[in-house]
C-alpha atoms as a PDB file:
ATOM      1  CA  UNK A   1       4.466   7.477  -5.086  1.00  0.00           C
ATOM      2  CA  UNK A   2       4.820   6.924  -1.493  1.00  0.00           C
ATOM      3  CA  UNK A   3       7.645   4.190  -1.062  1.00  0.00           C
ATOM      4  CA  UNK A   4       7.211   3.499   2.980  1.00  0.00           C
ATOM      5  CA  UNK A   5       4.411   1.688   4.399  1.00  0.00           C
ATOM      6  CA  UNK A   6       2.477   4.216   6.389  1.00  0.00           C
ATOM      7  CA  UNK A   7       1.452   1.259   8.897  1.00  0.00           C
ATOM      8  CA  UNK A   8       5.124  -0.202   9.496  1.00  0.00           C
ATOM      9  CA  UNK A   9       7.616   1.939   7.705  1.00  0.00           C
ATOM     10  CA  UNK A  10       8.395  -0.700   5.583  1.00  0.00           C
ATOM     11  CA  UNK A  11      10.697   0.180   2.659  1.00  0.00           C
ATOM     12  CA  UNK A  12       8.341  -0.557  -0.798  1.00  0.00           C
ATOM     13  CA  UNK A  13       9.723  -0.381  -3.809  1.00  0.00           C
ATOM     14  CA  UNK A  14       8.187   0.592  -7.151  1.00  0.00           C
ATOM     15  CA  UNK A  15       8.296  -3.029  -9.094  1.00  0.00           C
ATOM     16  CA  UNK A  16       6.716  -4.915  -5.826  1.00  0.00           C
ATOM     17  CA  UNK A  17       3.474  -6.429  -5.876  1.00  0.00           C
ATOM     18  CA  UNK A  18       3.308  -5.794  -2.462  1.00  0.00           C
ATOM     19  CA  UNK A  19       2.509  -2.833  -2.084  1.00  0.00           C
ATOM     20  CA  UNK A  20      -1.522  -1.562  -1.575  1.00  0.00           C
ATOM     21  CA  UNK A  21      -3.281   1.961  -1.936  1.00  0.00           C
ATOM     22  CA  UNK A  22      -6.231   3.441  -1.497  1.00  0.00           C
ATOM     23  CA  UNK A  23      -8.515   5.664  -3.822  1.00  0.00           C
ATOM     24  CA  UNK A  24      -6.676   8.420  -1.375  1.00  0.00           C
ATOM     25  CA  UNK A  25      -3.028   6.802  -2.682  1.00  0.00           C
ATOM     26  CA  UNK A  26      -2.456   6.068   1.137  1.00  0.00           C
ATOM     27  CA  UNK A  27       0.226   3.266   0.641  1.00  0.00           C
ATOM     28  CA  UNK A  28       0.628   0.147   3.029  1.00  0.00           C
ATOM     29  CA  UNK A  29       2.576  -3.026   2.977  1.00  0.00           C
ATOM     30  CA  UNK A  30       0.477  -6.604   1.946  1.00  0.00           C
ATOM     31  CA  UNK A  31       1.109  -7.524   5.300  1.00  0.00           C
ATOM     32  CA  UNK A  32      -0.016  -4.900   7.343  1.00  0.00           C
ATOM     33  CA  UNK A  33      -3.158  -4.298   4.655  1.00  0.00           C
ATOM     34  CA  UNK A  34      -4.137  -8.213   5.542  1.00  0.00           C
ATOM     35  CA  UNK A  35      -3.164  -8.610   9.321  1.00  0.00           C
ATOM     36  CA  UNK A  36      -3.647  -5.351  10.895  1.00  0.00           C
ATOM     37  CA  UNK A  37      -5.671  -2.862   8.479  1.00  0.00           C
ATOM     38  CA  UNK A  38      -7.742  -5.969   7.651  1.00  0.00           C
ATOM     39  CA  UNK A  39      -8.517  -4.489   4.017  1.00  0.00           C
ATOM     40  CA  UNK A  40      -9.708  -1.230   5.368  1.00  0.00           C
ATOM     41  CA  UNK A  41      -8.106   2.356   5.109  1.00  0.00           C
ATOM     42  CA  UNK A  42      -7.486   3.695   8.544  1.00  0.00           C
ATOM     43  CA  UNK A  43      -7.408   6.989   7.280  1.00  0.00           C
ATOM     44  CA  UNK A  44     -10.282   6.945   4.302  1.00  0.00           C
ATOM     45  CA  UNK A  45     -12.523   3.504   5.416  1.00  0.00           C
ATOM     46  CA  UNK A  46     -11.664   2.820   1.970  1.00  0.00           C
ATOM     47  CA  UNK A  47     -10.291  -0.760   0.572  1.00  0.00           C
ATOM     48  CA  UNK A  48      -7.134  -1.234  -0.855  1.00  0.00           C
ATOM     49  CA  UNK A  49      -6.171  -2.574  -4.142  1.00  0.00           C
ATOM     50  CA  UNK A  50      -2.139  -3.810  -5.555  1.00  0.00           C
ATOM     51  CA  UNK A  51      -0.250  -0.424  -6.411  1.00  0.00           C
ATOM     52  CA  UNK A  52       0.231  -0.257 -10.304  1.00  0.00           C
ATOM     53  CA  UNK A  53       3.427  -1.419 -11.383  1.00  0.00           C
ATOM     54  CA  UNK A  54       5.497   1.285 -12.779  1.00  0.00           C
ATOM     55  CA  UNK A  55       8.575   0.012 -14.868  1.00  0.00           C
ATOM     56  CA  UNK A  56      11.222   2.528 -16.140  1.00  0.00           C
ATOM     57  CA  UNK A  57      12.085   2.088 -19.535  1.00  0.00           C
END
């Protein structure tokens, strides 16, 4: 998993709800996904959803 925003380089981590992908696992920042990308892929013209939450055990 992609832990950067593609968009704004933002550092994501893997437990933040923050983070978005596409079907292509193209990974932005909520921010960027709402403001700039406005909910479409710039690289797919997919949407996003919320990344799955992976949680070491």
């Amino acid at each position: 998993m992609k832990n950067k925003c593609e968009h704004c380089h933002k550092v994501l981590v893997h437990e933040n709800e923050e983070t978005y992908i596409c079907s292509y696992e193209c990974t932005y920042c909520k921010e960027c996904v709402e403001t700039v990308l406005k909910n479409t892929c710039p690289n797919c013209g997919g949407n996003f959803e919320k990344r799955p939450l992976r949680f070491t055990k």
